[in-house]
C-alpha atoms as a PDB file:
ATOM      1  CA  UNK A   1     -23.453  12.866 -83.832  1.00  0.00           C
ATOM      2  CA  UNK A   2     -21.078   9.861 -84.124  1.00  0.00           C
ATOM      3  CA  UNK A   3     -19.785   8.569 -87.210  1.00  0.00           C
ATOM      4  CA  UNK A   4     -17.472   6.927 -88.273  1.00  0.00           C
ATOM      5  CA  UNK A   5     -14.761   9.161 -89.664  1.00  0.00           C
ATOM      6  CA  UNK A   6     -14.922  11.545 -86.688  1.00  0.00           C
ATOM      7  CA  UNK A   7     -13.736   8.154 -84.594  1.00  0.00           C
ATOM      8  CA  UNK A   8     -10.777   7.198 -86.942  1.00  0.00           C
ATOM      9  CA  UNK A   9      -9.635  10.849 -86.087  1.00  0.00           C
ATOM     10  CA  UNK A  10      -9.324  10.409 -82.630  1.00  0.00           C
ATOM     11  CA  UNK A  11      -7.887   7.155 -83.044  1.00  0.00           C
ATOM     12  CA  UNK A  12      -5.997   8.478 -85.221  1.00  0.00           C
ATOM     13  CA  UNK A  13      -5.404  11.456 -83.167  1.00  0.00           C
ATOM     14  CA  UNK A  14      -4.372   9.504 -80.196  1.00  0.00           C
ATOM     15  CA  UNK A  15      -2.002   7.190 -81.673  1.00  0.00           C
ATOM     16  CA  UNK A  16      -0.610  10.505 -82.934  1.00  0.00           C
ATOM     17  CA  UNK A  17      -0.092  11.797 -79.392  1.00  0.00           C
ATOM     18  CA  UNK A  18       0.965   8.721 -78.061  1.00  0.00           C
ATOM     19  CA  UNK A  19       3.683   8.510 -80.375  1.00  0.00           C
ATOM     20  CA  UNK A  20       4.572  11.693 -79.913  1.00  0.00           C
ATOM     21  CA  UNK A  21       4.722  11.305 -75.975  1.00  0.00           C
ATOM     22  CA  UNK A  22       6.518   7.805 -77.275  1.00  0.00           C
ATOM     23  CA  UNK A  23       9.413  10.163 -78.386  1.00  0.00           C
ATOM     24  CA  UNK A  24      10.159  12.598 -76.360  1.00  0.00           C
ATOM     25  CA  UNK A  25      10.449   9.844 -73.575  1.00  0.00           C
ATOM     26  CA  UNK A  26      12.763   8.529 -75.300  1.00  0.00           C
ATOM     27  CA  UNK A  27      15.052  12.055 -76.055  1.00  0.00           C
ATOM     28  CA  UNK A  28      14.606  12.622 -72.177  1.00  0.00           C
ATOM     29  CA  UNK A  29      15.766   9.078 -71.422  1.00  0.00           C
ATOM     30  CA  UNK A  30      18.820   9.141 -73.832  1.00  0.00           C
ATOM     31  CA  UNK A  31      19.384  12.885 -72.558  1.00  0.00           C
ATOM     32  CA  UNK A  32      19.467  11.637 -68.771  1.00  0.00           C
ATOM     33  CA  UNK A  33      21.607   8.189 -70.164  1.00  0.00           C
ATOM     34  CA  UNK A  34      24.656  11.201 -71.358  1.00  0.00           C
ATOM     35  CA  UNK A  35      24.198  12.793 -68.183  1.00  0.00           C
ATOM     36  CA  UNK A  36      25.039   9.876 -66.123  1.00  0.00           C
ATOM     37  CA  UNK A  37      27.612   8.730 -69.180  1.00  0.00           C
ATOM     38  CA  UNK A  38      28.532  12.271 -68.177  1.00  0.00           C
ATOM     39  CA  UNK A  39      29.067  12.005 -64.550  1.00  0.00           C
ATOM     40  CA  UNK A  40      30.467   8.429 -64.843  1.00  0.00           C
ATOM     41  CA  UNK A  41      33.497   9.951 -66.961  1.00  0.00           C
ATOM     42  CA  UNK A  42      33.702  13.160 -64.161  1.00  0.00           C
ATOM     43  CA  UNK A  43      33.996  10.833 -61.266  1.00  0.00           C
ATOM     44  CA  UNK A  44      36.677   8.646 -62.845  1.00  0.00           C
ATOM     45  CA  UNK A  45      38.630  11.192 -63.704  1.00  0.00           C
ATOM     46  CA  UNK A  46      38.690  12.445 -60.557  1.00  0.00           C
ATOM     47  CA  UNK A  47      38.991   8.973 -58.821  1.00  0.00           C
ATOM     48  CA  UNK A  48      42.334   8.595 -60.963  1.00  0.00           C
ATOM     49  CA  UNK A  49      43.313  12.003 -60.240  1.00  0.00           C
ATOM     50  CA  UNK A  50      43.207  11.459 -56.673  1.00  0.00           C
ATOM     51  CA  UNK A  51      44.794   8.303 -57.006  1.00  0.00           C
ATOM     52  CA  UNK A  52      47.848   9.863 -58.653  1.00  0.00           C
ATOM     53  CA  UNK A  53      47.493  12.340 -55.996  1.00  0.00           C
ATOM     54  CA  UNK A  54      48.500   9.777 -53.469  1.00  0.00           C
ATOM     55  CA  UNK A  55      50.722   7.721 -55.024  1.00  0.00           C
ATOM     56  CA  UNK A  56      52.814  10.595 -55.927  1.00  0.00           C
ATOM     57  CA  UNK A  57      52.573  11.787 -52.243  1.00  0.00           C
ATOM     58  CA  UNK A  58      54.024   8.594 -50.928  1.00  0.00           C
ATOM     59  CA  UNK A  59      56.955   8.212 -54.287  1.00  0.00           C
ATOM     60  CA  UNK A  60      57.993  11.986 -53.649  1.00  0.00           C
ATOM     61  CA  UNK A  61      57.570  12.863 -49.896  1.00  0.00           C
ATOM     62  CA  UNK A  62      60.921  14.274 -48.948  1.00  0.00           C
ATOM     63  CA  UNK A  63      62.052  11.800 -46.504  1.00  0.00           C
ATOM     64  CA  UNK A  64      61.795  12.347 -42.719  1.00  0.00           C
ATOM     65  CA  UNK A  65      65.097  13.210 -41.231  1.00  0.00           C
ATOM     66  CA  UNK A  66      63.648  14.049 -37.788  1.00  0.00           C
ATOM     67  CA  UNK A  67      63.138  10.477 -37.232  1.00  0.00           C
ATOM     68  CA  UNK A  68      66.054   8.994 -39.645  1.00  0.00           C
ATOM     69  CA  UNK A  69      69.173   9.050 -37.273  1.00  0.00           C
ATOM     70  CA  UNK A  70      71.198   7.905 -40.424  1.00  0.00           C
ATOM     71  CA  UNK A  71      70.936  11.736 -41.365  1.00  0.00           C
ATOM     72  CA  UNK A  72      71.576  13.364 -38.306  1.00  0.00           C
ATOM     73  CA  UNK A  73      74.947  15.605 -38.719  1.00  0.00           C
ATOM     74  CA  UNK A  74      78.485  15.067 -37.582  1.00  0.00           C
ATOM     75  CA  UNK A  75      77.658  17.684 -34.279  1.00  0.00           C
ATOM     76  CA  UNK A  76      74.561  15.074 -33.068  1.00  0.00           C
ATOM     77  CA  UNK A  77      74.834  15.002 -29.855  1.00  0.00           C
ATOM     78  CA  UNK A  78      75.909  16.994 -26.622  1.00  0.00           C
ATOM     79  CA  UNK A  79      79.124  18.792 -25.956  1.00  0.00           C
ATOM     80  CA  UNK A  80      81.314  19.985 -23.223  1.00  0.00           C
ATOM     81  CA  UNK A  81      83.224  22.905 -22.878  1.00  0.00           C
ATOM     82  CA  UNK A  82      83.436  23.269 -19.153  1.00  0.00           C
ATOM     83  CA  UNK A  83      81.874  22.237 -16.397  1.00  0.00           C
ATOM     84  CA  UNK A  84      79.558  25.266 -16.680  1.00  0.00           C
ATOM     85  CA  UNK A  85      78.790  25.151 -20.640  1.00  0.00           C
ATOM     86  CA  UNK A  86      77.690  22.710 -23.067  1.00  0.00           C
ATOM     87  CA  UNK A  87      76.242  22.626 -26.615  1.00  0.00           C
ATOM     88  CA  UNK A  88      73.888  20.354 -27.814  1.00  0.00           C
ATOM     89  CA  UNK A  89      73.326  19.784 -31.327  1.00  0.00           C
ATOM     90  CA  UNK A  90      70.141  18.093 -32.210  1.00  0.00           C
ATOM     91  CA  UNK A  91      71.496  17.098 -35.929  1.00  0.00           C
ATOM     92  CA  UNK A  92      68.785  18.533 -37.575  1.00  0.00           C
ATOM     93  CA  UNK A  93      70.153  22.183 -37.260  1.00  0.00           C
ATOM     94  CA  UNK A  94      68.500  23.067 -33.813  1.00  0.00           C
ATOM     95  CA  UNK A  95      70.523  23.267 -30.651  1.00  0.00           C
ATOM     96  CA  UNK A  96      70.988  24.513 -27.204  1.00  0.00           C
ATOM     97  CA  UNK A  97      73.840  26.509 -25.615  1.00  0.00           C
ATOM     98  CA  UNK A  98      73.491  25.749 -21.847  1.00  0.00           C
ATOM     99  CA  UNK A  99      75.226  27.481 -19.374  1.00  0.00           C
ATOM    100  CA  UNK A 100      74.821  26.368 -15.740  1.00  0.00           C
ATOM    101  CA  UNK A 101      71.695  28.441 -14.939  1.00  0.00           C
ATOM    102  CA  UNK A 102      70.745  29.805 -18.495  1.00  0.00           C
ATOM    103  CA  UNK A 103      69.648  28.157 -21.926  1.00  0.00           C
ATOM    104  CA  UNK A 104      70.248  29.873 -25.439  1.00  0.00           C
ATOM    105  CA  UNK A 105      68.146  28.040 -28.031  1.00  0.00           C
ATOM    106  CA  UNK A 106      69.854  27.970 -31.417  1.00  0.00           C
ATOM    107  CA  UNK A 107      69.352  27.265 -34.889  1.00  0.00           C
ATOM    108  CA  UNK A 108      72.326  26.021 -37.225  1.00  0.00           C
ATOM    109  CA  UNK A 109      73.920  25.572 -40.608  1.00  0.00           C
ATOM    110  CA  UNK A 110      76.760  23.382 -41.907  1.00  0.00           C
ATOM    111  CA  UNK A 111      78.806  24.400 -44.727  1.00  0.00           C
ATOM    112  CA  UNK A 112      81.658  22.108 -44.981  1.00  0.00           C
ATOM    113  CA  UNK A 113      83.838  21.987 -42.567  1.00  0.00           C
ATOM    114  CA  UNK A 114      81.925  25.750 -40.914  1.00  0.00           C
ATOM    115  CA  UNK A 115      79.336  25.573 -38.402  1.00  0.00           C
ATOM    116  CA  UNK A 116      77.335  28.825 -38.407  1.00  0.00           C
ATOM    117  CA  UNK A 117      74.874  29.871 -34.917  1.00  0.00           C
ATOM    118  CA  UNK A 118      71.939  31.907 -35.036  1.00  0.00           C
ATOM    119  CA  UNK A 119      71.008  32.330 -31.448  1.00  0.00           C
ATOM    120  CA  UNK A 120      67.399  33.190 -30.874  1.00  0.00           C
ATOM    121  CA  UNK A 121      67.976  35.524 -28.313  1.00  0.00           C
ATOM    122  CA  UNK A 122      69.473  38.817 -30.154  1.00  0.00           C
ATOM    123  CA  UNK A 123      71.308  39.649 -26.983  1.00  0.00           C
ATOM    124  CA  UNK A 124      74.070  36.656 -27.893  1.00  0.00           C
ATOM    125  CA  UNK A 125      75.884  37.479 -30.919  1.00  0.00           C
ATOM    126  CA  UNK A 126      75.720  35.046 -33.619  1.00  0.00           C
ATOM    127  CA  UNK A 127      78.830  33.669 -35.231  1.00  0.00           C
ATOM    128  CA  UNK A 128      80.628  31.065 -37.287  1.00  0.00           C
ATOM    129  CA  UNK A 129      83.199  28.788 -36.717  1.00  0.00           C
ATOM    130  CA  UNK A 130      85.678  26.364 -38.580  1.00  0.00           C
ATOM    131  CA  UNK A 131      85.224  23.085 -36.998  1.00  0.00           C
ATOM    132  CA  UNK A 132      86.519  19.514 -36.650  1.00  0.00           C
ATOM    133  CA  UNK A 133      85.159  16.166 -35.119  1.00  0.00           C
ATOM    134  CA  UNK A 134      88.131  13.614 -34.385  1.00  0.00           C
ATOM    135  CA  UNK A 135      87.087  10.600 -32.086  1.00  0.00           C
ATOM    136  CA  UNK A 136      84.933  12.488 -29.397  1.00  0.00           C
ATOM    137  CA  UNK A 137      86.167  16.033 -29.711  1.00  0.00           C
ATOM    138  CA  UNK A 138      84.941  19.251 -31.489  1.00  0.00           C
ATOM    139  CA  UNK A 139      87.466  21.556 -32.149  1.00  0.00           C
ATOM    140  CA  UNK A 140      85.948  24.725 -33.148  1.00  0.00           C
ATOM    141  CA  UNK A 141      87.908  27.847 -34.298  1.00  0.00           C
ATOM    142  CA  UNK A 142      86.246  31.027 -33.887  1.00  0.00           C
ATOM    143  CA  UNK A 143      85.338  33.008 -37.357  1.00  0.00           C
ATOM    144  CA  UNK A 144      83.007  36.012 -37.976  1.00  0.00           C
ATOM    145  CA  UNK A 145      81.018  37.004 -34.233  1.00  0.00           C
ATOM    146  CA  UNK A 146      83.173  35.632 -32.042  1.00  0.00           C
ATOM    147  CA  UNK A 147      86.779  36.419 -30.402  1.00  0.00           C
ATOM    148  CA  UNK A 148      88.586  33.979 -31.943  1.00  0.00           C
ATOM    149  CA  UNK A 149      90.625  31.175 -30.202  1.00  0.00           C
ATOM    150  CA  UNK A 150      90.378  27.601 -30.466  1.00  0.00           C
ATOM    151  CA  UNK A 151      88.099  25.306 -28.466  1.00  0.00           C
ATOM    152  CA  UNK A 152      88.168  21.831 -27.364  1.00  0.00           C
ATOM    153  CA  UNK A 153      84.637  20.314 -26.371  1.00  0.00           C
ATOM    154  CA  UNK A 154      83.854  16.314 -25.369  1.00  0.00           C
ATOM    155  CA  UNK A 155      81.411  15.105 -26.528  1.00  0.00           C
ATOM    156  CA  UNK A 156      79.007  13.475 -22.993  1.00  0.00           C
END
């Protein structure tokens, strides 16, 4: 039995849902449009970020010294004492004392005008000296570790 009010209700009823359905594709559409707003925002922050990141890398780096021989230290260089033994200084605070058939690897300081050896092998004794570069000679004094005495070394 068809008449004609029970058709206006489903028309009715219809339009009703398809509204409805109308509206909640468009909550889910403006709820997906902040999420990709959303993301957007996150990934340019972090694209800035990053780029800060960097430039402040390159600004700030502390500079090379290894490879800047403007910074290398007064010692730079290789020294003779005798005919048997010679320092080398790399003039970054690593060096070598060489002795005709043995090698004592080094690290040190300068403080001033006092040049301070810590030998890597414990058996040598590490020590200080005073020192001076004139022309091509080191003139070391010995301080704390050694025996004292003055030294003359050439520089090769």
């Amino acid at each position: 039995m068809y008449n004609e009010e029970n058709g206006r209700r489903r028309q009715n009823a219809s339009k009703s849902e398809q509204q409805s359905y109308r509206r909640y594709n468009a909550r889910i559409a403006a709820r997906k449009r902040r999420q990709r707003q959303r993301m957007l925002t996150i990934v340019g922050l972090i694209v800035v970020i990053a780029v800060i990141a960097v430039i402040s890398i390159f600004l700030f780096k502390p500079s090379d010294t290894k490879n800047d021989p403007t910074k290398a230290d007064a010692l730079s260089g290789a020294w003779m004492y005798d005919q048997y033994t010679k320092y080398e200084f790399d003039g970054y605070g690593k060096g070598c004392m060489c002795l005709s058939d043995t090698h004592y690897e080094y690290s040190y300081k300068i403080n001033g005008n006092t040049l301070s050896m810590d030998f890597e092998n414990e058996a040598v004794h590490d020590c200080s000296y005073t020192f001076s570069v004139k022309d091509n000679t080191l003139t070391i004094v010995g301080g704390e570790g050694t025996s004292g005495g003055t030294y003359k070394l050439n520089k090769e």
